[in-house]
PDB file of N, CA and C in Angstrom:
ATOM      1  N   UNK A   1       0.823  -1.190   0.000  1.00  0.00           N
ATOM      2  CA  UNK A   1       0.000   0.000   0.000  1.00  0.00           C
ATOM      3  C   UNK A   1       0.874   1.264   0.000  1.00  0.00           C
ATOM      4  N   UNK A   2       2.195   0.891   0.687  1.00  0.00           N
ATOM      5  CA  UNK A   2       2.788   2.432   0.941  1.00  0.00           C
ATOM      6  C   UNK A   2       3.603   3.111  -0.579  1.00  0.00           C
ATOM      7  N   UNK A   3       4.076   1.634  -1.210  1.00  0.00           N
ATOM      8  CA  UNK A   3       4.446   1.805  -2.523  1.00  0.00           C
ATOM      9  C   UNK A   3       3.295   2.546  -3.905  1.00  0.00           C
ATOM     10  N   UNK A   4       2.344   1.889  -3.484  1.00  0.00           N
ATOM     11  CA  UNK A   4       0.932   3.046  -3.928  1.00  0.00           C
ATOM     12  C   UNK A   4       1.076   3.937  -3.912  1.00  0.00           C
ATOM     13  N   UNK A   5       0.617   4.576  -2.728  1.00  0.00           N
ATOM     14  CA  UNK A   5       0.943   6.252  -1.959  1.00  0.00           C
ATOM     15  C   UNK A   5       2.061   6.826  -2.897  1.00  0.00           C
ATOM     16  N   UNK A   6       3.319   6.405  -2.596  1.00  0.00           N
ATOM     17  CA  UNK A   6       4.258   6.940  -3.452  1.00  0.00           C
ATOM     18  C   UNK A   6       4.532   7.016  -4.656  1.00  0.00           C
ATOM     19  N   UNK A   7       3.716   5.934  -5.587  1.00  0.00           N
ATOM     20  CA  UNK A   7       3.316   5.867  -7.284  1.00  0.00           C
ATOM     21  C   UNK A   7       2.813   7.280  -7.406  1.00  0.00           C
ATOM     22  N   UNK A   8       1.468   7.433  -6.351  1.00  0.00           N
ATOM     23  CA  UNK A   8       0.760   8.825  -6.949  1.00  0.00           C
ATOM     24  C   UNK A   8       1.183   9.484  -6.730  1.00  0.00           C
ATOM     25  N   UNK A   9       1.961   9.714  -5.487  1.00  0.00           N
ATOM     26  CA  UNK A   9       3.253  11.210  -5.168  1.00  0.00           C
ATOM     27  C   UNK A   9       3.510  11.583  -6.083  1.00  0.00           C
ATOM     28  N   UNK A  10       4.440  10.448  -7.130  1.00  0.00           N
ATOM     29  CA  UNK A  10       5.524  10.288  -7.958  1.00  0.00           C
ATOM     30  C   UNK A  10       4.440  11.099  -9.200  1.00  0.00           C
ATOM     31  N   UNK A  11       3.489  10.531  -9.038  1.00  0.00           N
ATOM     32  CA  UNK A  11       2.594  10.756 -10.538  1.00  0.00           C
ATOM     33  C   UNK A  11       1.916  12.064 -10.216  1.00  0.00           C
ATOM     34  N   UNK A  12       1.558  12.701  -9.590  1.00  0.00           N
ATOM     35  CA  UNK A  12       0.785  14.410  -9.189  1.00  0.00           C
ATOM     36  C   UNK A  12       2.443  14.970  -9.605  1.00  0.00           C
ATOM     37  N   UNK A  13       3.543  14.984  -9.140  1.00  0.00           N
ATOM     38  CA  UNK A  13       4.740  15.562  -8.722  1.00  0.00           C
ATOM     39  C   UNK A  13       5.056  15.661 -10.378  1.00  0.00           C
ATOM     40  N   UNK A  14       5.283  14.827 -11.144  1.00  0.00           N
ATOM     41  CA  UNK A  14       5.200  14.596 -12.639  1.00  0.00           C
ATOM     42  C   UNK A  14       4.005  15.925 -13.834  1.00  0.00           C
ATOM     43  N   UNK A  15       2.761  15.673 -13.200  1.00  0.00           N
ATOM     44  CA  UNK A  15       1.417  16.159 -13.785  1.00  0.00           C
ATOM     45  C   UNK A  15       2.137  17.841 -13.527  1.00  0.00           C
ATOM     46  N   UNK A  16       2.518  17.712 -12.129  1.00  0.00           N
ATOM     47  CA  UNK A  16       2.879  19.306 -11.863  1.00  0.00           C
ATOM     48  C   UNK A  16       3.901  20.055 -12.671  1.00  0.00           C
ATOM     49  N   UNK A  17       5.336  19.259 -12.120  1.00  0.00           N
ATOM     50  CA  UNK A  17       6.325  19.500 -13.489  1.00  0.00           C
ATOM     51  C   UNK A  17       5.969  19.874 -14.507  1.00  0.00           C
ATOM     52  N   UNK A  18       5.008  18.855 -15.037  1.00  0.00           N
ATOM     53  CA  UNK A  18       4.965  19.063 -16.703  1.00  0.00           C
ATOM     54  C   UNK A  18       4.205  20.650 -16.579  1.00  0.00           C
ATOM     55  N   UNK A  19       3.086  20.939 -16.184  1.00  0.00           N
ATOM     56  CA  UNK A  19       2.521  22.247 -16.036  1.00  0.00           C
ATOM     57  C   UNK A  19       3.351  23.291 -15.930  1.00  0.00           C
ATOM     58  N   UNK A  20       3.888  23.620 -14.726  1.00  0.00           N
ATOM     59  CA  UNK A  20       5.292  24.257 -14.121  1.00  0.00           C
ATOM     60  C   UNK A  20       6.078  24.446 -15.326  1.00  0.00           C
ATOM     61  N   UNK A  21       6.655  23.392 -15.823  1.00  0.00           N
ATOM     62  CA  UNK A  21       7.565  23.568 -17.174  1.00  0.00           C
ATOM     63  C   UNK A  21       7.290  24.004 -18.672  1.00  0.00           C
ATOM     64  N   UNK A  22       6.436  22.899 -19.182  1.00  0.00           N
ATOM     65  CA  UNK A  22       6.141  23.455 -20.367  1.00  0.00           C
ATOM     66  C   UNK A  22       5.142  23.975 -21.164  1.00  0.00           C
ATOM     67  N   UNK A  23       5.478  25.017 -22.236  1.00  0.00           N
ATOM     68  CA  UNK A  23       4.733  26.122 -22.743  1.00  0.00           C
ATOM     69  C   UNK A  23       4.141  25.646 -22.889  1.00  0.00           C
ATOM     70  N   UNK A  24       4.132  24.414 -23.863  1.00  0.00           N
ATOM     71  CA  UNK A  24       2.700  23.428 -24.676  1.00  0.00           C
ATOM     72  C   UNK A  24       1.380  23.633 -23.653  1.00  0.00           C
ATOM     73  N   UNK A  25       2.220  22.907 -22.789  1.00  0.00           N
ATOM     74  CA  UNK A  25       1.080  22.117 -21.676  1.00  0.00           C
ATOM     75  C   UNK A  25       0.076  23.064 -21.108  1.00  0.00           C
ATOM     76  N   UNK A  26       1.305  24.018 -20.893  1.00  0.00           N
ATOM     77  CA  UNK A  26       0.114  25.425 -20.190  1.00  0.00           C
ATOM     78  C   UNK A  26      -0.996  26.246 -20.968  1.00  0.00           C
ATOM     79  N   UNK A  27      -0.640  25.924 -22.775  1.00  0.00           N
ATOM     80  CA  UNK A  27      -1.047  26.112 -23.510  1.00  0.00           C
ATOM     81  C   UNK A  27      -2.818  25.393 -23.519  1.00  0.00           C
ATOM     82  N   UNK A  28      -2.397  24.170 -23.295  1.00  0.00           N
ATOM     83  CA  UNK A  28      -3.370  23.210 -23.818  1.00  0.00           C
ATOM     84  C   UNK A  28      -3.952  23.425 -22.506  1.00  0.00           C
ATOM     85  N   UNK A  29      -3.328  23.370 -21.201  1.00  0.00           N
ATOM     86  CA  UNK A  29      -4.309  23.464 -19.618  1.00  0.00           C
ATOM     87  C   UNK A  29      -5.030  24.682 -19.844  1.00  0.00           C
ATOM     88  N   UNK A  30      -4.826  25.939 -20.255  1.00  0.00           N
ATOM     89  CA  UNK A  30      -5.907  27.298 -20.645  1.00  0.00           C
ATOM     90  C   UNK A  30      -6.755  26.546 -21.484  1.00  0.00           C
ATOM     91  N   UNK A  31      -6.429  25.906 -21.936  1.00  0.00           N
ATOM     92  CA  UNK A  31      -7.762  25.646 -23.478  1.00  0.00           C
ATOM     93  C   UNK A  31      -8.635  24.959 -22.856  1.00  0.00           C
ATOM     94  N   UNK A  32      -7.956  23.718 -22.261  1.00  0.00           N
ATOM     95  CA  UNK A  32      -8.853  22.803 -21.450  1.00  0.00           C
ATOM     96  C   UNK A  32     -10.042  23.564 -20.291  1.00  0.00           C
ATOM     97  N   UNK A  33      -9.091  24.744 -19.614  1.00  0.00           N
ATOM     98  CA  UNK A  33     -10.696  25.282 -18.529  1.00  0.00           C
ATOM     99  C   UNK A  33     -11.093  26.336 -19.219  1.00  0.00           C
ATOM    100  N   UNK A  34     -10.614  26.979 -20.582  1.00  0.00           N
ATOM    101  CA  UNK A  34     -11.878  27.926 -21.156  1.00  0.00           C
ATOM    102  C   UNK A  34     -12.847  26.791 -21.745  1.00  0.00           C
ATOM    103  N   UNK A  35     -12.709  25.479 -22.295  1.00  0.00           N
ATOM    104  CA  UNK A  35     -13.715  24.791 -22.662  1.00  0.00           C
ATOM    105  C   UNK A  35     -14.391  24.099 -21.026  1.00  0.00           C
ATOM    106  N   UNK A  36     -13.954  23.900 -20.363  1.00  0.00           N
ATOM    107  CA  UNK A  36     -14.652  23.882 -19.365  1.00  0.00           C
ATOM    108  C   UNK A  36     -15.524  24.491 -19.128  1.00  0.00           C
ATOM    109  N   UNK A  37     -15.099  26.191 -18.687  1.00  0.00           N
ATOM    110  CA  UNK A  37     -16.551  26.925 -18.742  1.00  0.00           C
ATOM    111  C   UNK A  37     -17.389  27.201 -19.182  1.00  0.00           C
ATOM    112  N   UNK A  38     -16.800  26.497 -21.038  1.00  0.00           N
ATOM    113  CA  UNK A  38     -17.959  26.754 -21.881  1.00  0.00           C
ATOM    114  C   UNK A  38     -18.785  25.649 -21.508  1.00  0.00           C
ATOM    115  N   UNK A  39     -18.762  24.231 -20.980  1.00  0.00           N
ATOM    116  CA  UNK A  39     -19.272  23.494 -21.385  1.00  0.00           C
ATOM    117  C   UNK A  39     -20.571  24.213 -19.620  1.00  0.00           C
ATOM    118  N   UNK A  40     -19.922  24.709 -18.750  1.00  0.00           N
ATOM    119  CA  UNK A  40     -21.008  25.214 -17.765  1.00  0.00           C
ATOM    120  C   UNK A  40     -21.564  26.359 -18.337  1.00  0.00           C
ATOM    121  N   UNK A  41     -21.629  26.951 -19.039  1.00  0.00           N
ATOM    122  CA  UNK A  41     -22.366  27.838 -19.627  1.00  0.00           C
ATOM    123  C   UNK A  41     -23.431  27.756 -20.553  1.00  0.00           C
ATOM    124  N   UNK A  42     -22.724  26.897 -21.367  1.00  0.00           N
ATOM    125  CA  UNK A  42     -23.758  26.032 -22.468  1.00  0.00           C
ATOM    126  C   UNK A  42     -24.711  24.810 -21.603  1.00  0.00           C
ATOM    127  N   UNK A  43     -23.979  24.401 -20.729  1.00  0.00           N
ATOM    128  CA  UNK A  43     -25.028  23.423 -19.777  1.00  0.00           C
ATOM    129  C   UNK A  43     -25.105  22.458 -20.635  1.00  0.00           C
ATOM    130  N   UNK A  44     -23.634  21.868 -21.217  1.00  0.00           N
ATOM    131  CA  UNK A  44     -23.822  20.535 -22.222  1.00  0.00           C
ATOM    132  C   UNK A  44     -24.136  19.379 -21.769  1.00  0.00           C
ATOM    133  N   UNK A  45     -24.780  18.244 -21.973  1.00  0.00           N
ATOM    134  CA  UNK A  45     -24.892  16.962 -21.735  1.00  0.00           C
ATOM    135  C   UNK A  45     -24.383  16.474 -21.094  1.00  0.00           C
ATOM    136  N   UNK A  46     -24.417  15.009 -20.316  1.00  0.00           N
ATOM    137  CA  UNK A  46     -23.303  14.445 -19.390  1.00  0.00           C
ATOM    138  C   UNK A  46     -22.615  13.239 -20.332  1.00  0.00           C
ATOM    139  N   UNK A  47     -23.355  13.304 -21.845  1.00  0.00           N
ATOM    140  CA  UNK A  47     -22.505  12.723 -22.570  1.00  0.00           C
ATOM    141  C   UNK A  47     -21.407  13.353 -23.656  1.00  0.00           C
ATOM    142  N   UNK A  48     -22.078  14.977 -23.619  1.00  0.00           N
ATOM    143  CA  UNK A  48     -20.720  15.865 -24.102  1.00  0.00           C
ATOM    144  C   UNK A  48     -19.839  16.125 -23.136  1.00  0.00           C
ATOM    145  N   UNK A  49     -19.985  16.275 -21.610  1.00  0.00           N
ATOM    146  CA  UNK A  49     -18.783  16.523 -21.072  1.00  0.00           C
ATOM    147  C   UNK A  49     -18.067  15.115 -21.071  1.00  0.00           C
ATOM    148  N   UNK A  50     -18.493  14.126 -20.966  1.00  0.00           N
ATOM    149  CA  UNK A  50     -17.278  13.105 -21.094  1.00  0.00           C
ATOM    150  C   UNK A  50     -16.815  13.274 -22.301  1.00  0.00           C
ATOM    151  N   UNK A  51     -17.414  13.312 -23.273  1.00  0.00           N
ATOM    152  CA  UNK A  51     -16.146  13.318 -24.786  1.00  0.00           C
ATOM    153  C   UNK A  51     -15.265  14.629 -24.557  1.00  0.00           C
ATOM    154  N   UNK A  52     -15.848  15.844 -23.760  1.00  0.00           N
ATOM    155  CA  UNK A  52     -14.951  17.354 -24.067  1.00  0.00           C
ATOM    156  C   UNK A  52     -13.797  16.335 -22.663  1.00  0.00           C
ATOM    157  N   UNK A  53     -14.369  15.976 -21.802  1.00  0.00           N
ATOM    158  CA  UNK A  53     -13.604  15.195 -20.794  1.00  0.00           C
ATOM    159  C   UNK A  53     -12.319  14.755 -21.313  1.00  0.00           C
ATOM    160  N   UNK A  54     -12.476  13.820 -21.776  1.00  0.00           N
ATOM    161  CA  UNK A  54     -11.728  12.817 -22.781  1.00  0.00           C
ATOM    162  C   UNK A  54     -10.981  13.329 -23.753  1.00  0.00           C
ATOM    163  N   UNK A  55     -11.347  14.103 -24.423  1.00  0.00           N
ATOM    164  CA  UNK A  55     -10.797  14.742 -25.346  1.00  0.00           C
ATOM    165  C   UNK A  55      -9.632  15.716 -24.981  1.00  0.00           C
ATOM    166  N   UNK A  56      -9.575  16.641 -23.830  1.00  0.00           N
ATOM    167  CA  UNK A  56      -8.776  17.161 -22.945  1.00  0.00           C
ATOM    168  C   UNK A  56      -7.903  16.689 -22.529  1.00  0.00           C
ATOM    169  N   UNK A  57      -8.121  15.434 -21.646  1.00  0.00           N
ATOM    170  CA  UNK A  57      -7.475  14.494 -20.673  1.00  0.00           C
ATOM    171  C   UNK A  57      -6.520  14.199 -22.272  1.00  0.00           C
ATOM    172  N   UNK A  58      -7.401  13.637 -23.198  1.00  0.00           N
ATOM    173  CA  UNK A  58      -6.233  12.553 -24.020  1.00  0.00           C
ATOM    174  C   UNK A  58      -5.397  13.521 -24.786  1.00  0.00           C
ATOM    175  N   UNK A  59      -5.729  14.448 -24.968  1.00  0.00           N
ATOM    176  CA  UNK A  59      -4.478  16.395 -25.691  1.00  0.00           C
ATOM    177  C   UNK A  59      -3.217  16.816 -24.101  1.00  0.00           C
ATOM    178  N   UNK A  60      -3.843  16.340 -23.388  1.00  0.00           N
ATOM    179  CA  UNK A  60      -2.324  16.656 -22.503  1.00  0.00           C
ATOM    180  C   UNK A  60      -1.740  15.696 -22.154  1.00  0.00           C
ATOM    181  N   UNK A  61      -2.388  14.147 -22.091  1.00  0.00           N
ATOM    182  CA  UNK A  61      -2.008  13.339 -21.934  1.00  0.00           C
ATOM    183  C   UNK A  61      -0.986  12.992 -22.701  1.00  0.00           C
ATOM    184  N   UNK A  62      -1.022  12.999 -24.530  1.00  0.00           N
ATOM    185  CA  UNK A  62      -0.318  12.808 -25.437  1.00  0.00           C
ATOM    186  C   UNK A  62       0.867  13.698 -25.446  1.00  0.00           C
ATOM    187  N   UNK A  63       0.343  15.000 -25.122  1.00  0.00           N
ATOM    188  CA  UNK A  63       1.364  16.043 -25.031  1.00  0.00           C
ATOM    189  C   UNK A  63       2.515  15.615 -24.234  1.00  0.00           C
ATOM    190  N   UNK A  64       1.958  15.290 -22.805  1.00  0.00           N
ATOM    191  CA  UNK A  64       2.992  14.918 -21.871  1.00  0.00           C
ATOM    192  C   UNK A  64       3.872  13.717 -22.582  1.00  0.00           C
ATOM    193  N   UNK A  65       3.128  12.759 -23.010  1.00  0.00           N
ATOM    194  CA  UNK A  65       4.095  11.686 -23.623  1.00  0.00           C
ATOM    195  C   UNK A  65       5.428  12.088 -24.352  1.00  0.00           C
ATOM    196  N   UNK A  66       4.613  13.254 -25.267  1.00  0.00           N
ATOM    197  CA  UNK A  66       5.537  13.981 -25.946  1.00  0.00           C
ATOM    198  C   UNK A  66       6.718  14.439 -26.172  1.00  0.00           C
ATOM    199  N   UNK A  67       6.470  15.049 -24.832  1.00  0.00           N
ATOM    200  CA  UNK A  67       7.273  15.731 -23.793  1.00  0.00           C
ATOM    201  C   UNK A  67       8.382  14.897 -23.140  1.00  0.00           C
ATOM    202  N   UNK A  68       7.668  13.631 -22.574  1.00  0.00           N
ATOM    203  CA  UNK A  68       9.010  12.981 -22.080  1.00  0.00           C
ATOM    204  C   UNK A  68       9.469  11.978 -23.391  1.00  0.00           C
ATOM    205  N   UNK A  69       9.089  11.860 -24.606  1.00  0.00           N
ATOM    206  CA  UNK A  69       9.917  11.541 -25.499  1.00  0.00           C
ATOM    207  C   UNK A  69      10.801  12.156 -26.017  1.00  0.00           C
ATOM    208  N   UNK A  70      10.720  13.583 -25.982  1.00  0.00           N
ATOM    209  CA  UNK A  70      11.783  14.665 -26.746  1.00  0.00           C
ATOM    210  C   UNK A  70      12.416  14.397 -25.480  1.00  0.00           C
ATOM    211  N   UNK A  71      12.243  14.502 -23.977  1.00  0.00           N
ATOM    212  CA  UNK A  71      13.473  14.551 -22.965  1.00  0.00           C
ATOM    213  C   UNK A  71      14.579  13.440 -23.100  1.00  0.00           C
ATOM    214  N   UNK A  72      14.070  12.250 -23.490  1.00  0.00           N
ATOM    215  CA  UNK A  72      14.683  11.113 -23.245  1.00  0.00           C
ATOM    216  C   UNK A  72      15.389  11.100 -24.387  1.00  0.00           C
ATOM    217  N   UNK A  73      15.165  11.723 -25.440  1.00  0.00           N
ATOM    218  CA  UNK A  73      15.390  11.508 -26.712  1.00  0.00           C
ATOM    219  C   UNK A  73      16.638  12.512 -26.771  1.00  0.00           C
ATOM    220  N   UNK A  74      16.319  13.738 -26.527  1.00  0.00           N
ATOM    221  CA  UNK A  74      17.439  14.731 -26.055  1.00  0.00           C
ATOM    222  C   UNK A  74      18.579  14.198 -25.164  1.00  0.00           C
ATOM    223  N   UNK A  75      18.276  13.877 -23.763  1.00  0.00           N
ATOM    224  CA  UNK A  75      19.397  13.001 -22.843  1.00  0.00           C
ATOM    225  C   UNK A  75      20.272  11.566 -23.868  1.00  0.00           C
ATOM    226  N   UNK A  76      19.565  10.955 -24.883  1.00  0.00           N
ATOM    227  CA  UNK A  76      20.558  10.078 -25.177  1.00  0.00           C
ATOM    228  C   UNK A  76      21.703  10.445 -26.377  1.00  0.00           C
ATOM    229  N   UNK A  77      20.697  11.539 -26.995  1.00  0.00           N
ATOM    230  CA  UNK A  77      21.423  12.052 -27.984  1.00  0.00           C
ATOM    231  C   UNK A  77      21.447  13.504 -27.975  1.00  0.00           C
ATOM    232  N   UNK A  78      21.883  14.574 -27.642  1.00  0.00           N
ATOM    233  CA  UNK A  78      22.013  15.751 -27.739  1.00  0.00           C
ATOM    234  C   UNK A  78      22.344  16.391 -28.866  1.00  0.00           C
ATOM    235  N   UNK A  79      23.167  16.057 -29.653  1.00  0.00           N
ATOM    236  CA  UNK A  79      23.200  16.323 -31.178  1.00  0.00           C
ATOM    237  C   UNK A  79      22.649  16.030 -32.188  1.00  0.00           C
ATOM    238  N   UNK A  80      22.125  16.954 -33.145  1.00  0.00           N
ATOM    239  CA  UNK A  80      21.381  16.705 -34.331  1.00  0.00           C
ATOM    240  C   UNK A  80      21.391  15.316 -34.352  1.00  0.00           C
ATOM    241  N   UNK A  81      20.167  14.172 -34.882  1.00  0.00           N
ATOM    242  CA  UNK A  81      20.619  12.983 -35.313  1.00  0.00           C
ATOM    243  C   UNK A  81      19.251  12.778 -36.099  1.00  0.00           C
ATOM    244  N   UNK A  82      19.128  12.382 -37.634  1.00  0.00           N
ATOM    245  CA  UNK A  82      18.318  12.010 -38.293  1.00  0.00           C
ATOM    246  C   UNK A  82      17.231  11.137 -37.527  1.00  0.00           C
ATOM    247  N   UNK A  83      17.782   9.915 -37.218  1.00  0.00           N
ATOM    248  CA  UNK A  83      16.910   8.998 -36.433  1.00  0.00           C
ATOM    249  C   UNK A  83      16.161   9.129 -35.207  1.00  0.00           C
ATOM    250  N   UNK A  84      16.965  10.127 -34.413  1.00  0.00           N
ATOM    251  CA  UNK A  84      16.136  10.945 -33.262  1.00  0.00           C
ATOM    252  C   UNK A  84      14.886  12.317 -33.422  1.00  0.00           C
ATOM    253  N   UNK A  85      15.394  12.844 -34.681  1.00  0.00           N
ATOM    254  CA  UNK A  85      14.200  13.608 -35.624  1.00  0.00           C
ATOM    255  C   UNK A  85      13.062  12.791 -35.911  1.00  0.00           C
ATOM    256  N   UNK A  86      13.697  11.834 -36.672  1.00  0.00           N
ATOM    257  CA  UNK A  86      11.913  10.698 -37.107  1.00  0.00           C
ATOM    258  C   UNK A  86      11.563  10.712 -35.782  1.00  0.00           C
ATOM    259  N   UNK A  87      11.670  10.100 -34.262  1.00  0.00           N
ATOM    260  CA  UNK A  87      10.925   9.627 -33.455  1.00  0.00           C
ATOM    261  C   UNK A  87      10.128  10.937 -32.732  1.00  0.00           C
ATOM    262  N   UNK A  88      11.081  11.747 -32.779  1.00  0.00           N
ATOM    263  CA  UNK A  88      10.463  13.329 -32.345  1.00  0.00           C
ATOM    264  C   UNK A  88       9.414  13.513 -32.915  1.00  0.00           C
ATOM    265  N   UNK A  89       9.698  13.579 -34.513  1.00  0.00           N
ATOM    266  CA  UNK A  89       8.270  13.547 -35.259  1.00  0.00           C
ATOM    267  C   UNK A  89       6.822  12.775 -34.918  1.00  0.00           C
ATOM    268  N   UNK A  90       7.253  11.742 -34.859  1.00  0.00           N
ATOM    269  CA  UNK A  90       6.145  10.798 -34.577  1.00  0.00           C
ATOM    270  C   UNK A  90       5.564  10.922 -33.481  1.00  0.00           C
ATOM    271  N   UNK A  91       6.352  11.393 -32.632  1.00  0.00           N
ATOM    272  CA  UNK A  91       5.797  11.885 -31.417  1.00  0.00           C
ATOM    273  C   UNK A  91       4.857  12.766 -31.363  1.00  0.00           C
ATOM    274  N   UNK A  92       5.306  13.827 -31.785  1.00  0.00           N
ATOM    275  CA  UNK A  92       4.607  15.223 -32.516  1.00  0.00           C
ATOM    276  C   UNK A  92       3.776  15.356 -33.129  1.00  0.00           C
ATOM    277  N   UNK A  93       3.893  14.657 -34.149  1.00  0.00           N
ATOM    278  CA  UNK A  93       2.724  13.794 -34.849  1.00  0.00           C
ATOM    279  C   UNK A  93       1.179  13.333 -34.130  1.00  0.00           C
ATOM    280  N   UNK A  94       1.829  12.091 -32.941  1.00  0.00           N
ATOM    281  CA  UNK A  94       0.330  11.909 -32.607  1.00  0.00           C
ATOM    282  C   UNK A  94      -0.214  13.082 -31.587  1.00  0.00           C
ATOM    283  N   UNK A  95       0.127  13.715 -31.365  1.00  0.00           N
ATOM    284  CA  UNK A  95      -0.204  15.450 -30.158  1.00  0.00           C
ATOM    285  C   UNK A  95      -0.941  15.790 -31.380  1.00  0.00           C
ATOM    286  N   UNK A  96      -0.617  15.792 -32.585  1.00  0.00           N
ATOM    287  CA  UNK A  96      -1.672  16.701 -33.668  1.00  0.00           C
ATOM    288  C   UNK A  96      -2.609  15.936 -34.226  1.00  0.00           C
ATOM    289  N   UNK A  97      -3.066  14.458 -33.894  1.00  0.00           N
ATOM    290  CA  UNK A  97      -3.542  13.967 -34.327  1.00  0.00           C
ATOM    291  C   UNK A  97      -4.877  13.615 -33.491  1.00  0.00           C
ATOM    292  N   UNK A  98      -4.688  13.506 -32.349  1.00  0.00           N
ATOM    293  CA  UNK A  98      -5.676  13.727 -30.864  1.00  0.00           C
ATOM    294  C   UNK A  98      -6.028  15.418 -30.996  1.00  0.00           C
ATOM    295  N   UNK A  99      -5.455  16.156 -31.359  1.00  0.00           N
ATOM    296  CA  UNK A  99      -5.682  17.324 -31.055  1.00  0.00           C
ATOM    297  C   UNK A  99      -6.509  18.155 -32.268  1.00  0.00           C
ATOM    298  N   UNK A 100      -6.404  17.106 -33.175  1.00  0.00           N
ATOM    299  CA  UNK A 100      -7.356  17.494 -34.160  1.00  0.00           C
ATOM    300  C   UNK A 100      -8.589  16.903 -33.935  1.00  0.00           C
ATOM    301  N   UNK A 101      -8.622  15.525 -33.724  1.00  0.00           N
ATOM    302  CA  UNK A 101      -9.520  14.988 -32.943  1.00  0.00           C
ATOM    303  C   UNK A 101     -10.321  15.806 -31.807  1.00  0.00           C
ATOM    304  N   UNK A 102      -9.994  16.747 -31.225  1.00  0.00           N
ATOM    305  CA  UNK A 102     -10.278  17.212 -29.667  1.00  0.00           C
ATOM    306  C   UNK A 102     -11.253  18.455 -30.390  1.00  0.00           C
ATOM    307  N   UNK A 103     -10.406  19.243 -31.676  1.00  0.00           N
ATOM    308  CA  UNK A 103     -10.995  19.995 -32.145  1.00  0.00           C
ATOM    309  C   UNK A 103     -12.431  19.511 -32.524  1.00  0.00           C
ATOM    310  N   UNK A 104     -12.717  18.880 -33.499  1.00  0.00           N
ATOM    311  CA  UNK A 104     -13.591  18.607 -34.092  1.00  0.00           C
ATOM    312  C   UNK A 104     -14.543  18.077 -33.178  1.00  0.00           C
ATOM    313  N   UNK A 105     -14.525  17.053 -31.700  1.00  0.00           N
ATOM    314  CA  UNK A 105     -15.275  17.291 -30.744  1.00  0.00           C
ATOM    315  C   UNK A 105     -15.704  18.538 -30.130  1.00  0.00           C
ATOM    316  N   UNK A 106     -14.729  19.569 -30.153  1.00  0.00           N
ATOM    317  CA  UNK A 106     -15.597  20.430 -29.555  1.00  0.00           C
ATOM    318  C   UNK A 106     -16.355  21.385 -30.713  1.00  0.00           C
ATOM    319  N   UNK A 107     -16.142  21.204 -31.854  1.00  0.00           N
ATOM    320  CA  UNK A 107     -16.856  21.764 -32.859  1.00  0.00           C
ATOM    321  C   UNK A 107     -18.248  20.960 -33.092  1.00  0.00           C
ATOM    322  N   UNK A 108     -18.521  19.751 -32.840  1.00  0.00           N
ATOM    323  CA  UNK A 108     -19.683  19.026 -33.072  1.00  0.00           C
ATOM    324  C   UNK A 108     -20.703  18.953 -31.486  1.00  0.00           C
ATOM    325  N   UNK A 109     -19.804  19.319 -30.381  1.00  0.00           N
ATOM    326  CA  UNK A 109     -20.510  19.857 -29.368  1.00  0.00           C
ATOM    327  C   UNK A 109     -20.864  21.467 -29.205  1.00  0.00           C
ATOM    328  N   UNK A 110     -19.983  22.290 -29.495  1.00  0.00           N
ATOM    329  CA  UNK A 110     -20.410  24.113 -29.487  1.00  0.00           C
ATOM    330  C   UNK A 110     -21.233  24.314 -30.747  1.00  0.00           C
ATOM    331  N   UNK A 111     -21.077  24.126 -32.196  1.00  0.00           N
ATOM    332  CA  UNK A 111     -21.641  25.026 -33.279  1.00  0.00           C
ATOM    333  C   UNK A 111     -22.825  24.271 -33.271  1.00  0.00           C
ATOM    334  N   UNK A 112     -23.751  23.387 -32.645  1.00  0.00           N
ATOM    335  CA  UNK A 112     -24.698  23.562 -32.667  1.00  0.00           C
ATOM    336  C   UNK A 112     -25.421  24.378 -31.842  1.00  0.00           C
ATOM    337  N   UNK A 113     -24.869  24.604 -30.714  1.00  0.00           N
ATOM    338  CA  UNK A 113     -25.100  25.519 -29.685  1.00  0.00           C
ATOM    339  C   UNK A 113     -25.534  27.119 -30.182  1.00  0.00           C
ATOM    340  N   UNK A 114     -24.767  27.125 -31.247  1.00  0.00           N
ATOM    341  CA  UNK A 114     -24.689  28.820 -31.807  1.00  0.00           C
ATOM    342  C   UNK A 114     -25.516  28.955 -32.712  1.00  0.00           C
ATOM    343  N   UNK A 115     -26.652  27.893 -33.603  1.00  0.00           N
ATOM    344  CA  UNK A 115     -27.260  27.793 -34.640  1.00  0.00           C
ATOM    345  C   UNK A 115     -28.715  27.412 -33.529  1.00  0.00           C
TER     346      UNK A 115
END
């Protein structure tokens, strides 16, 4: 149990970092509670806030992945390296690929709202 306790230490202490540190993240955490308030304003569904839910959670989630792939990726190789570019990419890649995803959820939950 005490090894528990300290997983989630380990894992809030992580969630924070990443906030604390990077631009992205803080980027995407503003986006995440202005759609929050939209979704209390609009008074959306309890089956649109789980997808705006979800959709949030899985745009910083990926981000963070992101994030510690460029770190790890940086620590083994610090100099330019073709092969460390592709994985960066791909990394990068799926952050825009959820995040286009995230868009288009909240476009099929708000613009009906406005019509």
């Amino acid at each position: 149990m005490a090894n528990r306790i300290k997983s989630v230490g380990f894992a809030l202490r992580g969630a924070l970092l990443l906030i604390k540190t990077e631009a992205s993240i803080k980027v995407q955490v503003f986006i995440g509670l202005i759609m929050t308030a939209a979704g209390f304003y609009f008074e959306i569904s309890h089956t649109e806030w789980i997808l705006q839910i979800f959709a949030i959670a899985l745009v910083i989630g990926i981000e963070g992945m992101n994030t510690a792939v460029e770190k790890v990726a940086d620590f083994i190789q610090p100099k330019f390296d073709p092969k460390i570019g592709f994985i960066k990419d791909i990394a990068a890649g799926a952050v825009m690929i959820v995040s286009i995803a995230a868009v288009v959820v909240g476009l099929l939950i708000y613009v009906p709202k406005f019509f």
